[in-house]
Protein backbone atom coordinates (compact mmCIF):
# COMPACT_ATOMS: atom_id res chain seq x y z
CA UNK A 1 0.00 0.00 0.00
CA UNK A 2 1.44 3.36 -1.33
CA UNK A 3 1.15 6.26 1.75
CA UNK A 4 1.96 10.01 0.70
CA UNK A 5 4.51 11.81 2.73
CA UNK A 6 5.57 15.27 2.47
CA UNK A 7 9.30 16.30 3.46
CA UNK A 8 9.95 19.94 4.32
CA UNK A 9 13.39 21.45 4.66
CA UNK A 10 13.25 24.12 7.73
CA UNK A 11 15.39 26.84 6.57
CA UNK A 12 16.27 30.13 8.96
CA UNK A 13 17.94 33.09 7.10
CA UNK A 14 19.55 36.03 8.06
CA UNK A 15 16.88 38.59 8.31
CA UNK A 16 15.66 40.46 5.50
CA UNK A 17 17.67 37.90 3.43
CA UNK A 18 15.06 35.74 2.45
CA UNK A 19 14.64 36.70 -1.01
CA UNK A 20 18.24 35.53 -1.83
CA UNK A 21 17.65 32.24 -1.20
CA UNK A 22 14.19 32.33 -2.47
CA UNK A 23 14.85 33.36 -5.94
CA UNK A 24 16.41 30.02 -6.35
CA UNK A 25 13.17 28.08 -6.52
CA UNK A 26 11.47 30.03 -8.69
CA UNK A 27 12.65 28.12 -11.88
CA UNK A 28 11.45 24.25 -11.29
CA UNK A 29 14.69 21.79 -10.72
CA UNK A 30 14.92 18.21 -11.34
CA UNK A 31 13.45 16.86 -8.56
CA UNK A 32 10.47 17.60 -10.50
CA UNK A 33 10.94 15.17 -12.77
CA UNK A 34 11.09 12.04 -10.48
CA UNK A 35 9.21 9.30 -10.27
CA UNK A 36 6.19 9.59 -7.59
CA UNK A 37 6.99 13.43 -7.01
CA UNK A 38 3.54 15.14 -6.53
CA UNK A 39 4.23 18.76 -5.72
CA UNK A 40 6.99 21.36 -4.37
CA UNK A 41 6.16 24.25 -2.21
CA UNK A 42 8.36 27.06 -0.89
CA UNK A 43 6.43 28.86 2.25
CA UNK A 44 7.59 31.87 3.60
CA UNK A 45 6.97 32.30 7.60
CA UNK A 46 5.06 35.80 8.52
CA UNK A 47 6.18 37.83 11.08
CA UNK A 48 9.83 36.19 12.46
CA UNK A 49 11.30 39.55 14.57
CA UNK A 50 14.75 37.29 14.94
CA UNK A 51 15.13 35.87 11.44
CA UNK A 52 13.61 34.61 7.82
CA UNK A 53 12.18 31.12 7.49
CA UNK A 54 11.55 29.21 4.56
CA UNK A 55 9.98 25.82 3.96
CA UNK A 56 10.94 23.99 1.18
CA UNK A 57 7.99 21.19 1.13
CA UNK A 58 7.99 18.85 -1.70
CA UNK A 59 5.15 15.78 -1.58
CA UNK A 60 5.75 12.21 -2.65
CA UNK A 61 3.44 9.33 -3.61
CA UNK A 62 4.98 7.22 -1.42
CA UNK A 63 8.51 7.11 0.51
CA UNK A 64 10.13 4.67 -1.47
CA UNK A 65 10.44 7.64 -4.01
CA UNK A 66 11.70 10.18 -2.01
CA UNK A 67 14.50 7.67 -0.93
CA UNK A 68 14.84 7.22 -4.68
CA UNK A 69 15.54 10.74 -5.21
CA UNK A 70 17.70 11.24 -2.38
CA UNK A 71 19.99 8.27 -3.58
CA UNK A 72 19.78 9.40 -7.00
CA UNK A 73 20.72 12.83 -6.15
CA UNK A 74 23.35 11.63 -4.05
CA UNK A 75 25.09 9.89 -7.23
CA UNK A 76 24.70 12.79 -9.50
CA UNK A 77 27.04 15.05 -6.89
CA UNK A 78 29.15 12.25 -6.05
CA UNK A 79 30.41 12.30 -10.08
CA UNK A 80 31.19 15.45 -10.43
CA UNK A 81 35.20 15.65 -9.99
CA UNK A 82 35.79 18.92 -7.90
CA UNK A 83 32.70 17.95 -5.27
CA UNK A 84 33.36 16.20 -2.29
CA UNK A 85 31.32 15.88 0.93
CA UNK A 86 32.75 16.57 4.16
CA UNK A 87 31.27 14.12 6.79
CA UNK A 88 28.85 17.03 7.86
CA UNK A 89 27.55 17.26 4.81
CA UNK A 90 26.93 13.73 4.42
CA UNK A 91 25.22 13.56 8.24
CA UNK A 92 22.68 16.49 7.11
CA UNK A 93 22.05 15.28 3.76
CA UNK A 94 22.15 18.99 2.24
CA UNK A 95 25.30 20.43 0.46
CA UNK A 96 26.75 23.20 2.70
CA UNK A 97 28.22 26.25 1.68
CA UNK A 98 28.18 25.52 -1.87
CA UNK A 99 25.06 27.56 -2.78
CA UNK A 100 26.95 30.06 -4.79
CA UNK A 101 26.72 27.31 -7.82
CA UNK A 102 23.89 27.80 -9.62
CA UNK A 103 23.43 24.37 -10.67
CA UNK A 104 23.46 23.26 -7.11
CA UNK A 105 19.53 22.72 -5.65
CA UNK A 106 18.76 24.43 -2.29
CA UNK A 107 17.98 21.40 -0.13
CA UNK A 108 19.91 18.36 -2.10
CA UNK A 109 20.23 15.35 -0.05
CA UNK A 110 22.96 13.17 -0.28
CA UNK A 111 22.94 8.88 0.07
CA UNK A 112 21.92 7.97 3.75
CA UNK A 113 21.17 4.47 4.54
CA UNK A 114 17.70 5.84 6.24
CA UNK A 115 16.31 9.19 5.86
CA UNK A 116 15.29 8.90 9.74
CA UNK A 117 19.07 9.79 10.65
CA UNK A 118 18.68 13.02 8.41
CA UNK A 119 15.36 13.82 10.55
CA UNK A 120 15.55 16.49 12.95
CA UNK A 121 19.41 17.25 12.64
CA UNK A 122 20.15 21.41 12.09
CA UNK A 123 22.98 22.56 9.98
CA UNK A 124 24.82 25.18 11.07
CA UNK A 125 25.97 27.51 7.97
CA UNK A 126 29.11 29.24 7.19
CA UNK A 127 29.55 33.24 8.40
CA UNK A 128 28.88 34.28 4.72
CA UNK A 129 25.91 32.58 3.90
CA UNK A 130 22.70 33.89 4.69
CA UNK A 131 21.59 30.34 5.26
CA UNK A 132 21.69 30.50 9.81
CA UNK A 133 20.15 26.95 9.66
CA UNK A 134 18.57 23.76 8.18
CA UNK A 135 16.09 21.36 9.18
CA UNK A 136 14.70 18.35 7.53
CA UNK A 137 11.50 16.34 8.35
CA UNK A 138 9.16 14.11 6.93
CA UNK A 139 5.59 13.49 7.27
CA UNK A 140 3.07 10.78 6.69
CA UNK A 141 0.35 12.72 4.94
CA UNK A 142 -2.49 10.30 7.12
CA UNK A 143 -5.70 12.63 6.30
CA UNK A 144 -6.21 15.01 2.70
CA UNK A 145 -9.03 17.21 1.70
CA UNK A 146 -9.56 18.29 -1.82
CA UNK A 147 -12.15 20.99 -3.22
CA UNK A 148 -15.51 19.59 -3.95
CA UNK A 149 -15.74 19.37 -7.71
CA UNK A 150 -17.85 22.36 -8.89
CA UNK A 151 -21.28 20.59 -11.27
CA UNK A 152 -19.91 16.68 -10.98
């Protein structure tokens, strides 16, 4: 039995720096073409005195395709000759610090055995990013409501 999930990348950003780091979602990246991906959204959190907060949500049909993607992602990265993980990286399943390469997605994941050890652990960013810190969770989507269709 196939059960939806959602995963949403926390993201706090240097205030008034939001915008930065949002402008790189605007144009759709590959993860949009995978197998079992339903829908990406980028929320923006209202009225944060401290700091900016993006969530990057993106929804799955199942699990077994995010894991896909992650995995997938993962050995896409691995292959390219001047990129290498530190152990950091590889714990948070996000590429640190390398966000000044445009082709490099906001949020990536790298190969974990299980995506529960990415769950819950922050990533702390370096001084010149406006990136403070990263989250990732996932969610069993366990109840949906969709409009009524209008004269069915």
């Amino acid at each position: 039995m196939m059960v939806m999930m959602k995963a949403v990348n926390t993201i706090r950003i240097k205030k008034g720096r939001a915008n930065e780091i949002l402008a790189r979602f605007r144009t759709p990246k590959s993860v949009h073409t995978f197998e079992g991906f339903v829908l990406m959204e980028v929320l923006i959190k209202e009225n944060s005195p401290d700091y900016d907060e993006l969530q990057v949500c993106t929804t799955w049909k199942d699990r077994k395709y995010f894991e896909k993607w992650l995995t997938s992602r993962a050995a896409q990265k691995v292959h390219h000759k001047d990129w290498e993980p530190t152990p950091d990286e590889k714990l948070a399943g996000r590429l640190v610090g390398k966000l000044a390469n445009p082709e490099v997605e906001l949020g990536e994941q790298f190969e974990e055995k299980s995506v529960g050890k990415l769950e819950g652990k922050k990533v702390e960013q370096p001084e010149d990013s406006p990136i403070l810190s990263s989250e990732l969770t996932t969610f069993e989507i366990a109840v949906q409501h969709k409009p009524e269709q209008q004269g069915a």
